[in-house]
N, C-alpha and C. Protein backbone atom coordinates (compact mmCIF):
# COMPACT_ATOMS: atom_id res chain seq x y z
N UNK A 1 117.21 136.23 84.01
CA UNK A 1 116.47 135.88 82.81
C UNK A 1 115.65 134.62 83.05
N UNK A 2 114.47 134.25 82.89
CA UNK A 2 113.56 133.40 82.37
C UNK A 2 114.25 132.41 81.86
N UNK A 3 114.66 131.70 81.04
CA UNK A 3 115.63 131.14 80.55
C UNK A 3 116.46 130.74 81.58
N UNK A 4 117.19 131.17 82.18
CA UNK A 4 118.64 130.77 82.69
C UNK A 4 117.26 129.98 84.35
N UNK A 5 116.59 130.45 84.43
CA UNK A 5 115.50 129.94 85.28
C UNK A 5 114.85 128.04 84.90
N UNK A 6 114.56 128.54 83.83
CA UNK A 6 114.52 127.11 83.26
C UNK A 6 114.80 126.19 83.17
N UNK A 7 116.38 126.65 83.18
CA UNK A 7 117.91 125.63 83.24
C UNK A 7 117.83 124.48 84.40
N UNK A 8 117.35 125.60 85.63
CA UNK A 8 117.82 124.93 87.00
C UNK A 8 116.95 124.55 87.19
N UNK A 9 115.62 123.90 86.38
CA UNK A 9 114.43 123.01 86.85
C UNK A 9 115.05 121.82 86.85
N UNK A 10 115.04 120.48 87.66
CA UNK A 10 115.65 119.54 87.05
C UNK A 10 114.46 119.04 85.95
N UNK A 11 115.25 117.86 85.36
CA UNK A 11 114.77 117.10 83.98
C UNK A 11 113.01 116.27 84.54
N UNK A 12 113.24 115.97 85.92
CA UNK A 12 111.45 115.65 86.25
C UNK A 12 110.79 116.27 86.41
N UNK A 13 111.09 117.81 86.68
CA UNK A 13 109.72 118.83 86.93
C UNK A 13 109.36 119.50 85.57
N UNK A 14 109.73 118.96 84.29
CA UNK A 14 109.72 119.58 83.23
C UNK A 14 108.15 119.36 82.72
N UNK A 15 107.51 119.87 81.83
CA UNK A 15 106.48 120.22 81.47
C UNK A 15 106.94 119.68 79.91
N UNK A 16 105.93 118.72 79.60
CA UNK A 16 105.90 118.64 77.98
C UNK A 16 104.51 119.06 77.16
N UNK A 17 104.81 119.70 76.26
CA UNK A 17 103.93 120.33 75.19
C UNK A 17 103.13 119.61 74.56
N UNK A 18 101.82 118.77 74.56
CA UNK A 18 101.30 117.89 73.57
C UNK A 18 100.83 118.57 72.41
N UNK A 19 101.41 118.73 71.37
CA UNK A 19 100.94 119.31 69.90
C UNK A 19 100.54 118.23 69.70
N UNK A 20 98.54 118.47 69.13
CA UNK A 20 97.98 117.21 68.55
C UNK A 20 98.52 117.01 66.91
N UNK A 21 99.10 117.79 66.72
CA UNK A 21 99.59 117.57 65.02
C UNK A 21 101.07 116.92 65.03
N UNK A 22 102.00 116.97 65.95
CA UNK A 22 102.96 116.42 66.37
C UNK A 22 103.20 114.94 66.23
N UNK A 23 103.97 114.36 65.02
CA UNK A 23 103.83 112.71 65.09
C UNK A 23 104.28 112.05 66.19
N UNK A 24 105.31 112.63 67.38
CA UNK A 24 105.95 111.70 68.29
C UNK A 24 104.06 111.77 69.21
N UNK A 25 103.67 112.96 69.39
CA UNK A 25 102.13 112.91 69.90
C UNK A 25 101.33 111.73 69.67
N UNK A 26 101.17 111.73 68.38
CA UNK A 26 99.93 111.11 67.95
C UNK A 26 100.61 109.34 68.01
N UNK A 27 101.90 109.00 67.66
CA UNK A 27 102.42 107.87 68.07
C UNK A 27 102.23 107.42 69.50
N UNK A 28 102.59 108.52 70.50
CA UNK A 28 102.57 107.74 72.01
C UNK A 28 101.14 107.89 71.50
N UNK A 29 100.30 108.39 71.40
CA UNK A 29 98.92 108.08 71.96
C UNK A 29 97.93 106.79 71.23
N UNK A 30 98.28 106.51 69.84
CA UNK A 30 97.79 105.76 69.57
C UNK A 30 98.60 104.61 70.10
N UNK A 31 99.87 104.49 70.73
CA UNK A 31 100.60 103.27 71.02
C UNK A 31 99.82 103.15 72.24
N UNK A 32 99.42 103.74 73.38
CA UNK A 32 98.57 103.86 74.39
C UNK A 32 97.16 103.25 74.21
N UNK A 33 96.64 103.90 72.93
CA UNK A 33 95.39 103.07 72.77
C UNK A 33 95.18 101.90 72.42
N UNK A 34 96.43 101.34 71.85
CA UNK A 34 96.68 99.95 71.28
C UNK A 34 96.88 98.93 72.75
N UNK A 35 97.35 99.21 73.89
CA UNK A 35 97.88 98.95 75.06
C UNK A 35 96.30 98.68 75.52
N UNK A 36 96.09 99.77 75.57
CA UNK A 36 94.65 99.61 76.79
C UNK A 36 93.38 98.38 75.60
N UNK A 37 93.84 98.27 74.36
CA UNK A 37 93.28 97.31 73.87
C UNK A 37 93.44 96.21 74.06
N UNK A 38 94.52 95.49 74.46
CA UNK A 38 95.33 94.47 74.38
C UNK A 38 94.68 94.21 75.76
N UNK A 39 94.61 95.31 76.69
CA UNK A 39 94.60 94.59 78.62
C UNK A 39 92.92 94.44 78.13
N UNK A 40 92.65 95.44 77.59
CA UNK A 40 90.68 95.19 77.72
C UNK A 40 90.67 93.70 77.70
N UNK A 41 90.80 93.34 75.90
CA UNK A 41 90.44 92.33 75.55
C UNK A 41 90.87 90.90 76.03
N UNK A 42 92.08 90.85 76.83
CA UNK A 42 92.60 89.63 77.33
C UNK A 42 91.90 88.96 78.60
N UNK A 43 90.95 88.09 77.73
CA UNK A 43 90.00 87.59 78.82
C UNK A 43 90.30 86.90 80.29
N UNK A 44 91.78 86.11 79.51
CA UNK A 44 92.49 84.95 80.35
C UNK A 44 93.04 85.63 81.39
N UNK A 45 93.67 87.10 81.16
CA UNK A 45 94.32 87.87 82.36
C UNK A 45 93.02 88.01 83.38
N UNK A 46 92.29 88.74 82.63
CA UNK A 46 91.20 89.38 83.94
C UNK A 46 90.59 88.16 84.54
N UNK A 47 90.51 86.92 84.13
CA UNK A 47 90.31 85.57 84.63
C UNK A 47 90.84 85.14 85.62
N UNK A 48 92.26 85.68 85.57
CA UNK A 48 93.23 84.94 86.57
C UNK A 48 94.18 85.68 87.29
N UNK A 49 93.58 87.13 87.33
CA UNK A 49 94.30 88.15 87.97
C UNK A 49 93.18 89.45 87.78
N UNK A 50 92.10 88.90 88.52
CA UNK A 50 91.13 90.25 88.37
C UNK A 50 91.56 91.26 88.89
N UNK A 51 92.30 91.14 89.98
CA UNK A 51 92.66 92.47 90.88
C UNK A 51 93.74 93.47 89.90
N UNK A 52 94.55 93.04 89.42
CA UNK A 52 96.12 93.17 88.42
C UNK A 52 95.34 94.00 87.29
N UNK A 53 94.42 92.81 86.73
CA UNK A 53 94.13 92.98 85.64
C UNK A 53 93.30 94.95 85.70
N UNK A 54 92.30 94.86 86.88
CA UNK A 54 91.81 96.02 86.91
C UNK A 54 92.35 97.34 87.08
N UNK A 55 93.75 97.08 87.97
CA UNK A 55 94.30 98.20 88.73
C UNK A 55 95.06 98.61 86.98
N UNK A 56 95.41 97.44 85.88
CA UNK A 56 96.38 98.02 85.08
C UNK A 56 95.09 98.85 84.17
N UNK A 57 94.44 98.41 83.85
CA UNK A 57 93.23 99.28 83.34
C UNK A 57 92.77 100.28 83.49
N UNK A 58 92.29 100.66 84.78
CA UNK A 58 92.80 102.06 85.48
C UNK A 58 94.20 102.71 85.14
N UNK A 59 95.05 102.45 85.36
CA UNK A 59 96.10 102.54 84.89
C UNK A 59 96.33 103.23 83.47
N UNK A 60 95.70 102.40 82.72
CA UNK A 60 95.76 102.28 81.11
C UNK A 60 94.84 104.07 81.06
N UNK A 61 93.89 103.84 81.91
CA UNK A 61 92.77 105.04 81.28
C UNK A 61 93.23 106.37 82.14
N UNK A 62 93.72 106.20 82.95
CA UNK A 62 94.38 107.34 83.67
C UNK A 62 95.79 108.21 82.81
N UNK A 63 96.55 107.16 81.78
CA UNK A 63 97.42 107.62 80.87
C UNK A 63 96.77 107.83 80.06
N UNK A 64 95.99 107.63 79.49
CA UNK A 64 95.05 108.16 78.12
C UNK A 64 94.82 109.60 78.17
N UNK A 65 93.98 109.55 79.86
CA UNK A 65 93.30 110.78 80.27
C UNK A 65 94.92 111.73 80.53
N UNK A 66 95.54 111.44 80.69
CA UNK A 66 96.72 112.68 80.75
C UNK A 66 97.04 112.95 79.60
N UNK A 67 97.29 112.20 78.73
CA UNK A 67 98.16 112.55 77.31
C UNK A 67 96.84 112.97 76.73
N UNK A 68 95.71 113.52 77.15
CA UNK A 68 94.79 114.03 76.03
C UNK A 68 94.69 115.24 76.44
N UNK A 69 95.65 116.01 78.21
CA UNK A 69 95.55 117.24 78.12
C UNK A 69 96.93 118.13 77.07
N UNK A 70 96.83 119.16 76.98
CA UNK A 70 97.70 119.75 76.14
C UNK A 70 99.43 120.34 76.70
N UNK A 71 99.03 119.72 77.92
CA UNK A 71 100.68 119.58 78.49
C UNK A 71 100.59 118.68 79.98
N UNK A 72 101.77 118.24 80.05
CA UNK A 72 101.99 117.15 80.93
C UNK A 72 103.50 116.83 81.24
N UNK A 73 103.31 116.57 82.75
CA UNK A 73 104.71 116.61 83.59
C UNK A 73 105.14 115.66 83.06
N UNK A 74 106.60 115.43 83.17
CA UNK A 74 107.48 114.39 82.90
C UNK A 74 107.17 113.10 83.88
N UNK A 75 106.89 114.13 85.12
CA UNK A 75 107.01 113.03 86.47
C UNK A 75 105.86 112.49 86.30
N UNK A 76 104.62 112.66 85.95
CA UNK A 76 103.63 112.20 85.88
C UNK A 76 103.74 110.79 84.32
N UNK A 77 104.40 111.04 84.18
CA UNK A 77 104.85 110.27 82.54
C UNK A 77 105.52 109.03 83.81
N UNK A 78 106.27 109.20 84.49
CA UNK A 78 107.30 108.55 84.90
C UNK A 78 106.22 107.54 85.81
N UNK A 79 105.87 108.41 86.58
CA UNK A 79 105.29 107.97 88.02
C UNK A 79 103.91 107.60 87.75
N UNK A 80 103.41 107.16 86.47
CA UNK A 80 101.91 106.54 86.13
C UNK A 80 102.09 106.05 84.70
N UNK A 81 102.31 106.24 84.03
CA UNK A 81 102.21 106.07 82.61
C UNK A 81 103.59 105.15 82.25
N UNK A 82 104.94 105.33 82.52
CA UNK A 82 106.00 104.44 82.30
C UNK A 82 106.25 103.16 83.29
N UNK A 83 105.47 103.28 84.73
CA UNK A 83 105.76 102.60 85.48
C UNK A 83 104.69 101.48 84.85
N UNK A 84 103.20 101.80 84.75
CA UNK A 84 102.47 100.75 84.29
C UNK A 84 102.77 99.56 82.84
N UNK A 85 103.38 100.46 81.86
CA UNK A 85 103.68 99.93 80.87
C UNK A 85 104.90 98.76 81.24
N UNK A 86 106.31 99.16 81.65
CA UNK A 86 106.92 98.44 82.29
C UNK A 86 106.58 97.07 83.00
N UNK A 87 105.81 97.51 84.08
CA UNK A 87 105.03 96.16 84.30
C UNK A 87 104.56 95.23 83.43
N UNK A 88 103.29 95.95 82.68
CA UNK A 88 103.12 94.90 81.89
C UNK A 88 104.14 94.24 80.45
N UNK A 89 105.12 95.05 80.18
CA UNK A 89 106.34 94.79 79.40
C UNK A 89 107.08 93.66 80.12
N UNK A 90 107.24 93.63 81.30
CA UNK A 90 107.87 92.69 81.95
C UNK A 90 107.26 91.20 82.09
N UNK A 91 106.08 91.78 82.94
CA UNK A 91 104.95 90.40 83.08
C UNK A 91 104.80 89.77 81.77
N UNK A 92 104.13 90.45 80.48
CA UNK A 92 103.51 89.42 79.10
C UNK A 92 105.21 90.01 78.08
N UNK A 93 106.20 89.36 78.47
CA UNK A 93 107.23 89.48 77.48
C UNK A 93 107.21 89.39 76.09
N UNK A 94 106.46 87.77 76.04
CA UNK A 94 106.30 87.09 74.84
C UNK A 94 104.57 87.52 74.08
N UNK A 95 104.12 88.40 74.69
CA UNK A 95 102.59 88.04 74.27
C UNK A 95 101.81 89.55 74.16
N UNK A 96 100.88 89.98 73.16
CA UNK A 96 100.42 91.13 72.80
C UNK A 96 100.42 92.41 73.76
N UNK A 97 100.06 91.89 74.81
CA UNK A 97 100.14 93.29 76.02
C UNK A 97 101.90 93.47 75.94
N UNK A 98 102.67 92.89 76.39
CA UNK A 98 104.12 93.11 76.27
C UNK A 98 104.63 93.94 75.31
N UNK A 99 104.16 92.90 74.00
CA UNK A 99 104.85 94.21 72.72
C UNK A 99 104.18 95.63 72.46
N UNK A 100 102.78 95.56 73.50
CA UNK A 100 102.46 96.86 72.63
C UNK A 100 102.93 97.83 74.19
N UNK A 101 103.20 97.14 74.83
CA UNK A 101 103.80 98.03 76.34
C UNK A 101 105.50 98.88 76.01
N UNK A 102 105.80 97.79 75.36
CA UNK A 102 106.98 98.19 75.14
C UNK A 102 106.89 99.11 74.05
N UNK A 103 106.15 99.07 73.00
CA UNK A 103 106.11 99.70 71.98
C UNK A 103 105.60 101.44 72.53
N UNK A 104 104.37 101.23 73.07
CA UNK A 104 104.03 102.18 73.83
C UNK A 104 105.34 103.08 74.82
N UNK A 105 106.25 102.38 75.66
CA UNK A 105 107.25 102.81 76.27
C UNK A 105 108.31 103.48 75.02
N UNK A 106 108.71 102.94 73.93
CA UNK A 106 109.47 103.78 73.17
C UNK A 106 108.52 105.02 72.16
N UNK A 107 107.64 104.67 72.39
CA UNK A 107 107.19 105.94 71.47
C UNK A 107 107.09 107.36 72.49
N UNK A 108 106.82 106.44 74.42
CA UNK A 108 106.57 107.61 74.82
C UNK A 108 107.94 108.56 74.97
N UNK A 109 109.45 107.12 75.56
CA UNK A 109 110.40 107.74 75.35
C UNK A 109 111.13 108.45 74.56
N UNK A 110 110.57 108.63 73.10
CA UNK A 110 110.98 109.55 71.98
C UNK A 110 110.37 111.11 72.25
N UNK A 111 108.96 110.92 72.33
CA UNK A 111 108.32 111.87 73.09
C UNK A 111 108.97 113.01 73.64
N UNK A 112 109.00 112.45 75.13
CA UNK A 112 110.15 113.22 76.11
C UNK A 112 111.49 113.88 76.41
N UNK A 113 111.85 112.58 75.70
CA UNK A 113 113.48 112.99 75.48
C UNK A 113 114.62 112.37 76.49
């Protein structure tokens, strides 16, 4: 059976469904767009870490561009989209990129599962 096939995918090769009417959807993605706002606009980062600052930007628009197709790997969640946020969750703890990284990281982790 199809099904019992399914089972034995592990949990990273899984495929998630983006329903644009879906609120955990439309949460990661606007928490995403709030993120890539925060790195745009922070003049002082790209000031003093142009290289950082650019690669997370890329970064930022490369997760946008995935979560706007209508399905998407877990691993690709993991291995581009959770790893970047993290970073910057870690690096600006106290300061707008941080909270909306993190914020961004739990909306995507509701998401997924």
């Amino acid at each position: 059976r199809k099904e019992d096939d399914l089972n034995l995918i592990p949990a990273s090769d899984r495929i998630v469904t983006l329903d644009d009417n879906d609120p955990k959807v439309i949460k990661a993605r606007e928490a995403l767009d709030r993120v890539a706002e925060e790195v745009r606009a922070n003049n002082a980062y790209a000031e003093s870490e142009p290289g950082d600052w650019a690669q997370r930007r890329a970064e930022s628009e490369a997760s946008k561009q995935l979560f706007s197709a209508p399905r998407i790997s877990v691993e690709a969640i993991k291995g581009v989209t959770l790893k970047f946020l993290e970073h910057l969750a870690k690096k600006f703890v106290d300061h707008a990129i941080g909270i909306a990284a993190a914020g961004a990281i739990a909306a995507i982790l509701a998401l997924i599962g």
